[in-house]
Every structure is written in C-alpha cells, then in structure tokens.
Protein backbone atom coordinates (compact mmCIF):
# COMPACT_ATOMS: atom_id res chain seq x y z
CA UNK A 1 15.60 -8.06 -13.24
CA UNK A 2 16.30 -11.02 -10.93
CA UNK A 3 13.40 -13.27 -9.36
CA UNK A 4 15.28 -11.98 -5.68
CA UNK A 5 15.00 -8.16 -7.21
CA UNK A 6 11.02 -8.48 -7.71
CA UNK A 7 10.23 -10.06 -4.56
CA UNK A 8 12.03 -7.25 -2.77
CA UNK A 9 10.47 -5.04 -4.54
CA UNK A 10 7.53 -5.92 -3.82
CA UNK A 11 8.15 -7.11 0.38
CA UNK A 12 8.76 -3.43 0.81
CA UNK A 13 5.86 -2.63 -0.87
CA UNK A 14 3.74 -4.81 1.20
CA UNK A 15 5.45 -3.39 4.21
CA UNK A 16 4.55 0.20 3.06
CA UNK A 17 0.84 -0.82 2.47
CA UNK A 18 0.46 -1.76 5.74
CA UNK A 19 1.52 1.00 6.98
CA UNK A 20 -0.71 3.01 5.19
CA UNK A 21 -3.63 0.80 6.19
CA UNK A 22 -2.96 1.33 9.40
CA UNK A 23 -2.36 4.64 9.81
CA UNK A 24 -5.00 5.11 7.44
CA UNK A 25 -7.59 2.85 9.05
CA UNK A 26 -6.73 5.09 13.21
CA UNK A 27 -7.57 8.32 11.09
CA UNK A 28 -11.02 7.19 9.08
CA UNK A 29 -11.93 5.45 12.94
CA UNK A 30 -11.83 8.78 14.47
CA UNK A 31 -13.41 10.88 11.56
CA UNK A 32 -16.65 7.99 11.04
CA UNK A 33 -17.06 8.07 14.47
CA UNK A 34 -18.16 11.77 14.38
CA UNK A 35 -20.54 11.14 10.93
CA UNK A 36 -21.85 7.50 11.28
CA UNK A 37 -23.49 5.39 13.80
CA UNK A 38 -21.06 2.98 16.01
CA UNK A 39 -21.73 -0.05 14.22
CA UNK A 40 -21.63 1.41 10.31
CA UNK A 41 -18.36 3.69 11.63
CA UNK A 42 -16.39 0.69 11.95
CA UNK A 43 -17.05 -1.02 8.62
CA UNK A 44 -16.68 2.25 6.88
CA UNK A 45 -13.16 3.07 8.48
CA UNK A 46 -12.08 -0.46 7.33
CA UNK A 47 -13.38 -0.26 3.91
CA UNK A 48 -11.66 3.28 3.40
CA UNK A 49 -8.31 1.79 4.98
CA UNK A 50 -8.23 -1.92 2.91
CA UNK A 51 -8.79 0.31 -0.12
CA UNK A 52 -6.06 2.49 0.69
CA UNK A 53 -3.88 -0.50 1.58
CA UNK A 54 -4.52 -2.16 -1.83
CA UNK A 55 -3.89 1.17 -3.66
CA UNK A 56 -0.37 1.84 -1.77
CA UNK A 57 0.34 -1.82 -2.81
CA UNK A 58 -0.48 -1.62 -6.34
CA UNK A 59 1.29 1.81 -7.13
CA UNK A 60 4.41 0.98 -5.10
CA UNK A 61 4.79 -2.25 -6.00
CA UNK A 62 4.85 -1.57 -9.81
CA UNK A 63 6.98 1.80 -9.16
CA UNK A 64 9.75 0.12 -7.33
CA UNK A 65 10.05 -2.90 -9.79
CA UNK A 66 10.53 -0.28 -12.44
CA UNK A 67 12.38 1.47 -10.39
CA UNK A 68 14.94 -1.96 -9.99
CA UNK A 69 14.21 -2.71 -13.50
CA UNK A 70 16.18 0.43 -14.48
CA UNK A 71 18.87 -0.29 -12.16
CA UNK A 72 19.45 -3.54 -12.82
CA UNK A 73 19.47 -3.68 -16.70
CA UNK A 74 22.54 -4.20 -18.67
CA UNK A 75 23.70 -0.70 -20.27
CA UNK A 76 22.99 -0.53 -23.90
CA UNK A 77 26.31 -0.47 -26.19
C-alpha cells in the first residue's frame, strides 16, 4: 500500500468521524438536557460525542486501510 493510499484512507476516515461527532454530539445535547443540569448537560454531550468521534476514527481508519491493503497488493503467483 502506497504512502498516498493510507493517507486517503485515513482523510475519509477523519471526515466520517466528524460526522459522527457531530451528529452525535446534536443528539446527546438534546437527551442531557432532559437528565442533567444546564451546565453538566453540556460537558456530558461533548464527552459522549469526542468519544464517539475517536471511536469512528479508530475503527474506520484501520478498516479502510485494510480494506486498500487488499486492493492494492500484488496477486500472489
């Protein structure tokens, strides 16, 4: 795999993180909001979504550099 291969591999990933963290960090907003007091709400909404943000990254990240990996390798004779 090519030094061009892993870093797109891994751009997408970061692009797909974010999305998750975003998405994920609107949803845990709205459902602290009804559990936790305003100012705890806020800091638990962003730990849930940075944590789901650094998950997404991780997994896809190594699955589509794998993924490339198997694309990309020479075919065994």
């Amino acid at each position: 795999m090519t030094a061009t291969n892993r870093v797109f591999a891994w751009t997408v990933a970061t692009g797909e993180s974010l999305v998750a963290f975003m998405v994920v960090w609107l949803l845990a907003a709205r459902l602290m909001d009804l559990f936790l007091v305003e100012p705890l709400s806020a800091v638990a909404a962003m730990a849930v979504a940075l944590a789901a943000g650094i998950l997404t990254i991780t997994v896809e990240g190594f699955r589509r550099s794998a993924q490339l990996r198997r694309v990309t390798s020479p075919p065994s004779a």
